[in-house]
Every structure is written in structure tokens, then in C-alpha cells.
Protein backbone atom coordinates (compact mmCIF):
# COMPACT_ATOMS: atom_id res chain seq x y z
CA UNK A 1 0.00 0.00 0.00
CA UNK A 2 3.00 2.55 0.98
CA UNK A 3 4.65 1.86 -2.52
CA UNK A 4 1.04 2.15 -4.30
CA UNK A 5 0.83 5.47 -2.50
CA UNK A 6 4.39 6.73 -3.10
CA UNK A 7 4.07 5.72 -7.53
CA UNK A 8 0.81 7.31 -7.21
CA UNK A 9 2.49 10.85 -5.42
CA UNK A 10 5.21 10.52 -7.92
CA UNK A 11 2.80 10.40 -11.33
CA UNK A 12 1.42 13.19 -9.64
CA UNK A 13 4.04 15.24 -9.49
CA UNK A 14 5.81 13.95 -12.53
CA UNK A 15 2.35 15.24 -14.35
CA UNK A 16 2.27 18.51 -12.76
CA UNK A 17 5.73 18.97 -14.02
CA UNK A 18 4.67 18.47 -17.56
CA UNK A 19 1.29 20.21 -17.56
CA UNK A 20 3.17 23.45 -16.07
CA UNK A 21 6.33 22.97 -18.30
CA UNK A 22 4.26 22.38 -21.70
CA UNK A 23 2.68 25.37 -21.54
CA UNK A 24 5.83 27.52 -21.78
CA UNK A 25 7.66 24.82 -24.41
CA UNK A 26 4.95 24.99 -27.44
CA UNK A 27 6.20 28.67 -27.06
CA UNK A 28 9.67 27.98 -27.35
CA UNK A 29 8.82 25.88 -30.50
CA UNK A 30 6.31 28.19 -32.18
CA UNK A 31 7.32 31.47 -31.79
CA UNK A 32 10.71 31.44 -33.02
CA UNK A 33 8.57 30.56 -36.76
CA UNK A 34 6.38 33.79 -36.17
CA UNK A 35 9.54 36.09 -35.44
CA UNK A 36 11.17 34.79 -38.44
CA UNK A 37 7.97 35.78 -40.57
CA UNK A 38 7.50 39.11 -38.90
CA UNK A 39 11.64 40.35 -39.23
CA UNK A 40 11.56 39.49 -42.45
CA UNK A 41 8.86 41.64 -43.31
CA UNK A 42 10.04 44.64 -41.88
CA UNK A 43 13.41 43.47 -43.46
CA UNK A 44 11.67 43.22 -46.94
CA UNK A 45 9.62 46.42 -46.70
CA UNK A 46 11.22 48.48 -43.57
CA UNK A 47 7.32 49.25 -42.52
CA UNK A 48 7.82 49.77 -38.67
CA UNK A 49 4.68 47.73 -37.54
CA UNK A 50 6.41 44.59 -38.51
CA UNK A 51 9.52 45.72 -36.42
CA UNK A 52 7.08 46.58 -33.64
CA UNK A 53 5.68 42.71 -33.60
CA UNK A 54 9.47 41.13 -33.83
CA UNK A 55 10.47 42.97 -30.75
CA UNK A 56 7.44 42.71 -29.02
CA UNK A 57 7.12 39.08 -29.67
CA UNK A 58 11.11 39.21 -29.16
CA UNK A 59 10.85 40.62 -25.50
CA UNK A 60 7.84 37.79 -24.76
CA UNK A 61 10.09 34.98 -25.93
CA UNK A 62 12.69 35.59 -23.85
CA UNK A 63 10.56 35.66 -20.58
CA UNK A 64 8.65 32.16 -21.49
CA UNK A 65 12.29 30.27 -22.76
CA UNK A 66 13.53 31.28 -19.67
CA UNK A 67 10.68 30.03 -17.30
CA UNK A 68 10.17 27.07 -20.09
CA UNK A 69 14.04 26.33 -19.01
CA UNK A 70 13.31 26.13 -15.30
CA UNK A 71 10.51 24.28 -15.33
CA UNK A 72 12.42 21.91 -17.78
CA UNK A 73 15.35 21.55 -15.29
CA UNK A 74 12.83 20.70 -12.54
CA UNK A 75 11.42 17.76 -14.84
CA UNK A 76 15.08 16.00 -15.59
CA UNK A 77 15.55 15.94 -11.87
CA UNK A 78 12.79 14.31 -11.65
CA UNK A 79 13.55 11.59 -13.90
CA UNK A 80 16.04 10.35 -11.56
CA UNK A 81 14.49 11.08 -7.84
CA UNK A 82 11.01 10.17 -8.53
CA UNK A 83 11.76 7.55 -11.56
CA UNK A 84 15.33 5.87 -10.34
CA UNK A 85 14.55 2.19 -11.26
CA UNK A 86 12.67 3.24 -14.91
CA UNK A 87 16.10 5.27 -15.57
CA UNK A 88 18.46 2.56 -14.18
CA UNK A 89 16.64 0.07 -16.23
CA UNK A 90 16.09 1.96 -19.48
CA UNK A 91 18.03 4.61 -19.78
CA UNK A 92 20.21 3.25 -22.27
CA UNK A 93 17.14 3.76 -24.66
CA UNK A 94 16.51 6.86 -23.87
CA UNK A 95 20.06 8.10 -23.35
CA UNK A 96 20.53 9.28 -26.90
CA UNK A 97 17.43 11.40 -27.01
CA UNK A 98 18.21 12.96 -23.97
CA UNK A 99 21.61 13.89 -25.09
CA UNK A 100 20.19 15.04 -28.51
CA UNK A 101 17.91 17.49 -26.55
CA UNK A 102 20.35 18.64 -24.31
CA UNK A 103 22.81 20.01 -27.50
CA UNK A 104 19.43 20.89 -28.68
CA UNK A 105 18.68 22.97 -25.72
CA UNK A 106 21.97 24.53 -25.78
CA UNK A 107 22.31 25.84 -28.94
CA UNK A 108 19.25 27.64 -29.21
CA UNK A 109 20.35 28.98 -25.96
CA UNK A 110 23.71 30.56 -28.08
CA UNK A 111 21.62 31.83 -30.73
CA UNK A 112 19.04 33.34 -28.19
CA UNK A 113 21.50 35.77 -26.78
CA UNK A 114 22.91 36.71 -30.45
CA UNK A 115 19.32 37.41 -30.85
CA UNK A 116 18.68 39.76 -27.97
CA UNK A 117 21.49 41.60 -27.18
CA UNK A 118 22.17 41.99 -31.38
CA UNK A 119 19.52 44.23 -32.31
CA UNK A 120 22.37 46.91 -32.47
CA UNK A 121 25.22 45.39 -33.18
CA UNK A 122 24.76 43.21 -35.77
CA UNK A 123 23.03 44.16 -39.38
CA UNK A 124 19.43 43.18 -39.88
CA UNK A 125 20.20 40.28 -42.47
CA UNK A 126 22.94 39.10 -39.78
CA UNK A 127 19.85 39.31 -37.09
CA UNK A 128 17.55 37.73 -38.53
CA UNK A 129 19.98 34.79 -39.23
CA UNK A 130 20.66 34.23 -35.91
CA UNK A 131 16.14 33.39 -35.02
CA UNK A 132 16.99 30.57 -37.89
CA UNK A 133 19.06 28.09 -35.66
CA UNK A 134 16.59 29.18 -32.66
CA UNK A 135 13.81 27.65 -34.46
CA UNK A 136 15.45 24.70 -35.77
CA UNK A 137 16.97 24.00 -32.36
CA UNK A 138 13.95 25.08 -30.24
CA UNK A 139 11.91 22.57 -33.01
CA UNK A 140 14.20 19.71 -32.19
CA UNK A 141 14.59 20.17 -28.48
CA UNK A 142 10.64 19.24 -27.97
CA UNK A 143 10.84 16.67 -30.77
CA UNK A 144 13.67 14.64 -29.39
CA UNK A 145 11.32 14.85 -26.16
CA UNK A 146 8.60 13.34 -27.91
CA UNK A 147 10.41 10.58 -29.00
CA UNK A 148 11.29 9.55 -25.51
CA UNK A 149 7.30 9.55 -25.11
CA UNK A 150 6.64 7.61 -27.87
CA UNK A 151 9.10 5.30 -26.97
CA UNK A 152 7.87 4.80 -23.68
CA UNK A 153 4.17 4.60 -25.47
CA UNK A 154 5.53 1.78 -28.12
CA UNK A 155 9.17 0.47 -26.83
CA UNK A 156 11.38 -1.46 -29.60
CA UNK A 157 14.84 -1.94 -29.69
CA UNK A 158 15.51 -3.05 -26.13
CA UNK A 159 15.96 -6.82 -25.22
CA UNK A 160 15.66 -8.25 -22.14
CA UNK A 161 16.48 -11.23 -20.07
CA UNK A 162 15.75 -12.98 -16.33
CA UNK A 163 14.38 -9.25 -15.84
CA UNK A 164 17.32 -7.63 -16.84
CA UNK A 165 17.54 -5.12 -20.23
CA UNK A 166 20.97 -6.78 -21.83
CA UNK A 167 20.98 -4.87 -24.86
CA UNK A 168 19.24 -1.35 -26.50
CA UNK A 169 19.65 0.10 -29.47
CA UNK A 170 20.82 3.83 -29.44
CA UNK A 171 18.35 4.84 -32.03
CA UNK A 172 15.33 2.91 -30.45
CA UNK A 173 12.70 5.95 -29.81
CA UNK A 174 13.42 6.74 -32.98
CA UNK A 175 12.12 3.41 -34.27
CA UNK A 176 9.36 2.95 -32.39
CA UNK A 177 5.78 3.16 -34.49
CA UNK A 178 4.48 5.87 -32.36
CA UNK A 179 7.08 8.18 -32.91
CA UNK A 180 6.49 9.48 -36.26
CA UNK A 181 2.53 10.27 -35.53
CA UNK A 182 3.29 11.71 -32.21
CA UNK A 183 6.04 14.16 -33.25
CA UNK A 184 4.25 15.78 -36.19
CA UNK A 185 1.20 16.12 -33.83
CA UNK A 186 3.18 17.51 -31.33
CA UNK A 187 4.80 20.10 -33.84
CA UNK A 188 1.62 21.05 -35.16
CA UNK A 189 0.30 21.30 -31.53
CA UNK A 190 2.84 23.68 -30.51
CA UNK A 191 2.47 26.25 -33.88
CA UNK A 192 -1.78 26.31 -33.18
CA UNK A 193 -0.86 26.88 -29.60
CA UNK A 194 1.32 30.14 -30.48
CA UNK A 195 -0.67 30.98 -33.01
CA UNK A 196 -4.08 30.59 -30.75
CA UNK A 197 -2.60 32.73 -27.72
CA UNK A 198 -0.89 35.39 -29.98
CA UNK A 199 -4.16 35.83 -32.10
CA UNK A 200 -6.37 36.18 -28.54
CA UNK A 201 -4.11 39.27 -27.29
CA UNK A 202 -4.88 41.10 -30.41
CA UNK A 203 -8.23 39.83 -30.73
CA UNK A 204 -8.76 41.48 -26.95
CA UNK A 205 -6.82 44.35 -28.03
CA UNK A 206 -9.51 45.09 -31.22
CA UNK A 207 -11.88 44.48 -28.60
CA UNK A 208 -11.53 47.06 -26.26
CA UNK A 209 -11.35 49.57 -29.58
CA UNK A 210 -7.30 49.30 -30.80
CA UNK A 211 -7.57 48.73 -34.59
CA UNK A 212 -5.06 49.84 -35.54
CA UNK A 213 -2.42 48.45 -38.66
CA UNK A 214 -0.46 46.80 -35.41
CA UNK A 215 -3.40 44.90 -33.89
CA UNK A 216 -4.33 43.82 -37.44
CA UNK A 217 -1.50 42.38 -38.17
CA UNK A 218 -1.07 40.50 -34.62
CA UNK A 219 -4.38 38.88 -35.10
CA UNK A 220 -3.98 37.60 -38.86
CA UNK A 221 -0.67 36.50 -38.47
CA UNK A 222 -1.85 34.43 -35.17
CA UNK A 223 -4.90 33.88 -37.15
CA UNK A 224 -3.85 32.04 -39.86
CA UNK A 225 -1.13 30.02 -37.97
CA UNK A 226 -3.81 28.41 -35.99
CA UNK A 227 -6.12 28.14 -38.58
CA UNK A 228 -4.11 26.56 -41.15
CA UNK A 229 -2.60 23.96 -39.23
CA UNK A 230 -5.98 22.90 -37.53
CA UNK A 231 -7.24 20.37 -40.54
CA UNK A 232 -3.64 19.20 -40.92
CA UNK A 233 -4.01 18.32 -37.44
CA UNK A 234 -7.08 16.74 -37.68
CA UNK A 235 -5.39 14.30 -40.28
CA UNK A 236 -2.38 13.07 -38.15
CA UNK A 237 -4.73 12.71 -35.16
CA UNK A 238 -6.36 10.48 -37.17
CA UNK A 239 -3.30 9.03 -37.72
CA UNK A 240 -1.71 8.90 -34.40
CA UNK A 241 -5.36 7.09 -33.09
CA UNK A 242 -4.68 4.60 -35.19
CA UNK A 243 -1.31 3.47 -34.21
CA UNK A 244 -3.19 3.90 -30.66
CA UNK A 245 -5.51 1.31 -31.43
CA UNK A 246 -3.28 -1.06 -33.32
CA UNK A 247 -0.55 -0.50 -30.59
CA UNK A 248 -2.22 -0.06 -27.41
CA UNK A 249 -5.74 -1.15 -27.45
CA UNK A 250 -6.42 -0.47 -23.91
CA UNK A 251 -5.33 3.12 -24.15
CA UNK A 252 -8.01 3.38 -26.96
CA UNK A 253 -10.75 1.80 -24.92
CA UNK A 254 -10.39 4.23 -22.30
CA UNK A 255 -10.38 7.07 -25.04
CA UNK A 256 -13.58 5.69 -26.10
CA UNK A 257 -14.66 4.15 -22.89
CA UNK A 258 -15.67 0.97 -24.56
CA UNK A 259 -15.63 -1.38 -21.70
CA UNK A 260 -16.99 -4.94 -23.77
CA UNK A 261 -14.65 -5.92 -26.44
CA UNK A 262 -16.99 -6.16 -29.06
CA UNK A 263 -17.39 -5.72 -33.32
CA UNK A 264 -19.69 -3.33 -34.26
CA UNK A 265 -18.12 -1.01 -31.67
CA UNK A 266 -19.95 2.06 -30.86
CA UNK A 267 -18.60 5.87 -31.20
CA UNK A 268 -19.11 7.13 -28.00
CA UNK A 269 -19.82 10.79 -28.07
CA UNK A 270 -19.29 12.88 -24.51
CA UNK A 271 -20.82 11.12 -21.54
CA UNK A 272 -19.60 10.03 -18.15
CA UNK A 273 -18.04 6.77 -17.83
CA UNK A 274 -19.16 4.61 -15.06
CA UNK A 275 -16.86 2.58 -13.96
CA UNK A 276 -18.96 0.36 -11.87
CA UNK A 277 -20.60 -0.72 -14.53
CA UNK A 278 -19.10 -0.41 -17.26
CA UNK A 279 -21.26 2.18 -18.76
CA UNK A 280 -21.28 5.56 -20.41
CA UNK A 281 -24.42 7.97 -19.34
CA UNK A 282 -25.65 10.93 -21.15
CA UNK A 283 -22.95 10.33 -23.90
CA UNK A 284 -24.42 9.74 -27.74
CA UNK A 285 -23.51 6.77 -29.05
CA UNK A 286 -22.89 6.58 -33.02
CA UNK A 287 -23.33 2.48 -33.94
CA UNK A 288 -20.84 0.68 -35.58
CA UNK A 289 -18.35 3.56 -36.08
CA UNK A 290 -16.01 2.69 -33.93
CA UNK A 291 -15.26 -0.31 -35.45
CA UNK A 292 -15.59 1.28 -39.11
CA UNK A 293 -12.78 3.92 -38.20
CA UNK A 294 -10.45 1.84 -36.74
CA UNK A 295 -10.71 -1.42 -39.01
CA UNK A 296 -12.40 -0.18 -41.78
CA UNK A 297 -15.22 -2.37 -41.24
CA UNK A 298 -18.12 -2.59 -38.65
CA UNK A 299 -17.10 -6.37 -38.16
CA UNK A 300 -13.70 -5.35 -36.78
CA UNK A 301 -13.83 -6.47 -32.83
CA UNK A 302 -12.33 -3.78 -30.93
CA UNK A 303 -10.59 -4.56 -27.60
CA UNK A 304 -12.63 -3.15 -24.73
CA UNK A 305 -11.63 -2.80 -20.77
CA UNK A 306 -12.70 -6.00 -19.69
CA UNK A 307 -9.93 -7.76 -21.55
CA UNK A 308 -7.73 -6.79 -18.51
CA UNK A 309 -8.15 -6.46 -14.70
CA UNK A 310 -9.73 -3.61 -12.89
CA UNK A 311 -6.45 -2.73 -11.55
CA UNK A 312 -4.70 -2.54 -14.64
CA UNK A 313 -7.20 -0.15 -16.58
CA UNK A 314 -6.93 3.02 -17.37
CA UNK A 315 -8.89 5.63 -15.37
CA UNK A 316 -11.51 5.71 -18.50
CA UNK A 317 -13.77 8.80 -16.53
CA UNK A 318 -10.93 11.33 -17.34
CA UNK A 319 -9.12 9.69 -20.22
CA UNK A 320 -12.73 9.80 -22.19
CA UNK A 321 -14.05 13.22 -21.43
CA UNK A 322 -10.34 14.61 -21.92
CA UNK A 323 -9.88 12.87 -25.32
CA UNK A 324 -13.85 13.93 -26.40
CA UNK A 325 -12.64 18.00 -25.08
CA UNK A 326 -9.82 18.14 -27.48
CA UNK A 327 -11.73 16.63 -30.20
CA UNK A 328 -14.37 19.17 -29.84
CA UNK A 329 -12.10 21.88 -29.93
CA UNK A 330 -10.22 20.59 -32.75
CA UNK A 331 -13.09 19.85 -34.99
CA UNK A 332 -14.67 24.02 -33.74
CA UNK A 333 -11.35 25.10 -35.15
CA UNK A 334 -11.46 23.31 -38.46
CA UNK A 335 -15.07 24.52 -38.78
CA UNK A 336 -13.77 28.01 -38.21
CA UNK A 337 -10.70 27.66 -40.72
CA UNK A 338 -13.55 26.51 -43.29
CA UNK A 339 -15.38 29.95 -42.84
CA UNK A 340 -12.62 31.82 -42.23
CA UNK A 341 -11.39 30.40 -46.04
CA UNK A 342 -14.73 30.55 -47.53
CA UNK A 343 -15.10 34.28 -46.03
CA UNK A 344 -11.12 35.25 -47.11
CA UNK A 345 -12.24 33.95 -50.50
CA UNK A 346 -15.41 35.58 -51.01
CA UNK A 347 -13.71 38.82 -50.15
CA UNK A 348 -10.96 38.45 -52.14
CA UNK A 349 -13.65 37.86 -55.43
CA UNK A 350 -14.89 41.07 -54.43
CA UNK A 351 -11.46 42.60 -54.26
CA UNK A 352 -11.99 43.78 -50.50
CA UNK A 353 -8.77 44.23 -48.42
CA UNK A 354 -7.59 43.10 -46.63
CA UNK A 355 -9.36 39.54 -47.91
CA UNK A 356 -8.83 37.99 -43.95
CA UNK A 357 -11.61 39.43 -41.87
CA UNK A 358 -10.64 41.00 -38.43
């Protein structure tokens, strides 16, 4: 019971961690992108309100690299305190992404102060050069992260004997089936993120009466980051809930909270899972899709809860209404990138400017 209680403190606070340290790292990912579109366009047509943005945006970056870096810090501490047998154990797998993501980590460091204390001293060409390695490396840092995950999600490479790992491949996150899915989702998350939050403070901004060229610009450039990304990322979550399904059926049960293992599975729609019996109330249930989505047919039998113990199920309440959340909000912001294009396109026919409605 005292080790039950101590995993169950330490997946607490390992979760925390992330929750609190993800929000500052899709920053450090999609911002860089932004500030490389904005200083170019004051480079290309020397119009201040583009300069404005870069060092607005420049000033904002700095602050949430250096809190992502903290909280970051905090987390590979806790890999070893909280985690010591997983790391003992496996850390030969991991090792290399680690690494990776430490050089990673580093280098956009470098480039960061180039970028902040160069404004003056170096030529704008020369400046804007030095956001390009900051993006790369800021891309990489979260993406050799991910791999780790997806390892950890789907591990290959790694072979063990009498309980003991006697031999892992370098390069095994890398290899693992969930690692392609899960990185492109994750770099996709992290642009709509950026995009989302910088669109909202302009959006706010227009609100209270500022609509001027500055705010404008804020929003559509946030805008259409968020929006344009948002049906891509409807594809490759497609994508990444099939390897889920294919690779860890249980994890997909509890996304659906399908608790028989059945064909002709159900889509369950919203709802509270019961997990006494086994039930989902108030949640619409769409026959046979399920089943349809995942295997293509509605005579595909889907693995439900009951094909393990109690104890070893996932905690289906919060795993289903989390999973239905972000689909709901994904699918609202492809519906809104559809009028925003239809809108932008009707405008543009009629030669209105700008053709992206604020």
C-alpha cells in the first residue's frame, strides 16, 4: 500500500511537471517561426509595424524560454528522484534522445543571446539569421522529447532477459511506431498553440477599440497560424489514433470508454463513464463507427476494458471526457478555418482588403 501510495504521489508530481512545463515549451517551439515571418517583413519592406511585432514578440520569448528552461530543469531531476529504477533500467534507450535534446537545448540557448542583445550590433540580415538556428533547435529540443514519449508509449529496440535489459539500441525511440505520428502532432500542436494565444491578445486588443495596422496584423498572423494547421491536425490525429488502437488497445478503450470488447463497436460521443458498470451515461452513441474507423469495417472487434483487470485499466472517466474535449475543440477550429477560407475567399472575389476578416 506505501509503494502504491508513493508511484501514485510521484505520477502526480511527474504530471504537474509536464502540464506546467508544456505550456511555456509549445512557445519555445512556435514562436521562433512567427519572429522569423514578422523580421523578415520589416526586413523586406522596412514598414515599422512589422519591427514593432518582432520585438514585441522578441521581448515575450525571452521571458517564457527562460521560465520554459526552469521548469524543464525541474522535470530531468525528476527523472532520476522520482523515476530511479525506470532510468536505471532503461536509460540506455533513452540516453541518446536525452543527449540530442540537451545540445538541442543549448544551442538555441547561443543563438538566443545573439538574438537579444544583437539588435544593435549586428546588421538586420545578420539578425535575422541568428532566429533561424533558434527555431530549428527550439523545433528539435521538444521533438527529441517526444520521442522519448513515444518510446515509452511503443518500446522497440531493447531486449531483455531474467528481468534484466541486456541490450538497447541507441536509435530505439526513434524506431518505435508511435514516434512518427506523435512528433508531427506535437509540432503542429505547438504552432496552433502560439498561433491561438498570440491571435487572442490582439483579438482582446480590437476588442476594447485598438484597430489599428499593429493589432491587425497580430491577429492575422496568429490567425492564420492556428487556422491553417488545424485540418492538418485533424489528419495526423487520425493518424496517431490509429497506431493507438493497433498499438495499445487499452489506451483506446479508455479514449472511447468501450468497456466490452466487441465488433460493431460504438462511437461514443461525450458522456460520463461509469466505472462500476461499465457504462457511459448521457454520452451519444454513433453504432458501428467505432469499429468502421479503426478497421475499416463494422465487423472489426475492438478490444474493450474488460480484456484486462480492474487494476490494470486506465482511469476511462478522465481519459474519455479529456480525449472527447480536445476533439471538440479541434473539430470548432477546423469549422472556423472553413469559414474563415470561404469568407477570405469571397472577399478576395470582391477585391476587398484586406481579404482575412478581423
Amino acid at each position: 500500500m506505501i509503494l502504491a501510495a508513493s508511484t501514485d504521489l510521484a505520477r502526480g508530481q511527474t504530471a504537474f511537471s509536464l502540464a506546467f512545463h508544456i505550456c511555456f515549451a509549445v512557445f519555445g517551439v512556435g514562436l521562433p517561426w512567427l519572429l522569423l515571418y514578422t523580421e523578415r517583413r520589416w526586413i523586406r519592406t522596412g514598414d515599422p509595424v512589422w519591427l514593432a511585432l518582432t520585438r514585441k514578440w522578441a521581448r515575450a520569448f525571452a521571458v517564457l524560454f527562460a521560465v520554459g528552461a526552469v521548469s524543464g530543469t525541474v522535470l530531468s531531476f525528476e527523472f532520476g528522484l522520482l523515476w530511479p529504477a525506470f532510468m536505471a533500467r532503461y536509460g540506455g534507450a533513452l540516453g541518446l534522445s536525452f543527449t540530442l535534446e540537451g545540445f538541442a537545448f543549448f544551442i538555441e540557448a547561443i543563438f538566443i543571446g545573439l538574438y537579444l542583445y544583437g539588435w544593435k550590433r549586428l546588421s538586420p540580415r545578420a539578425h535575422w539569421l541568428t532566429m533561424v538556428p533558434i527555431a530549428v533547435a527550439g523545433t528539435l529540443s521538444t521533438l527529441f522529447i517526444i520521442t522519448a514519449n513515444a518510446w515509452m508509449n511503443v518500446p522497440r529496440g531493447v531486449r531483455e532477459a531474467g528481468g534484466r535489459v541486456v541490450s538497447a539500441e541507441p536509435l530505439a525511440p526513434f524506431l518505435s511506431p508511435a514516434t512518427p505520428a506523435q512528433v508531427i502532432h506535437m509540432l503542429l500542436a505547438a504552432l496552433m498553440c502560439t498561433g491561438g494565444a498570440v491571435a487572442g491578445v490582439y483579438a482582446a486588443g480590437m476588442l476594447r477599440g485598438r484597430r489599428d495596422a499593429y493589432h491587425r496584423r497580430g491577429l492575422r498572423v496568429g490567425l492564420v497560424t492556428v487556422l491553417a494547421c488545424a485540418p492538418l491536425q485533424a489528419v495526423v490525429g487520425d493518424w496517431a489514433a490509429r497506431v493507438v488502437a493497433d498499438r495499445q488497445p487499452l489506451k483506446l478503450a479508455a479514449m472511447e470508454a468501450l468497456y466490452q470488447t466487441r465488433s460493431h463497436a460504438p462511437l461514443t460521443l461525450g458522456g460520463i463513464y461509469d466505472d462500476a458498470t461499465g457504462e457511459v451515461r448521457h454520452g451519444i452513441e454513433i453504432p458501428g463507427l467505432l469499429s468502421l474507423m479503426t478497421g475499416w469495417s463494422r465487423d472489426h472487434v475492438v478490444t474493450g476494458l474488460v480484456a484486462v483487470p480492474p487494476a490494470q485499466r486506465p482511469n476511462a472517466l478522465i481519459v474519455h471526457l479529456a480525449f472527447d474535449t480536445m476533439v471538440a475543440l479541434g473539430t470548432a477550429l477546423v469549422g472556423l478555418a472553413v469559414a474563415v477560407a470561404v469568407v477570405a475567399a469571397r472577399r478576395r472575389w470582391r477585391g476587398v482588403r484586406p481579404a482575412l476578416p478581423t
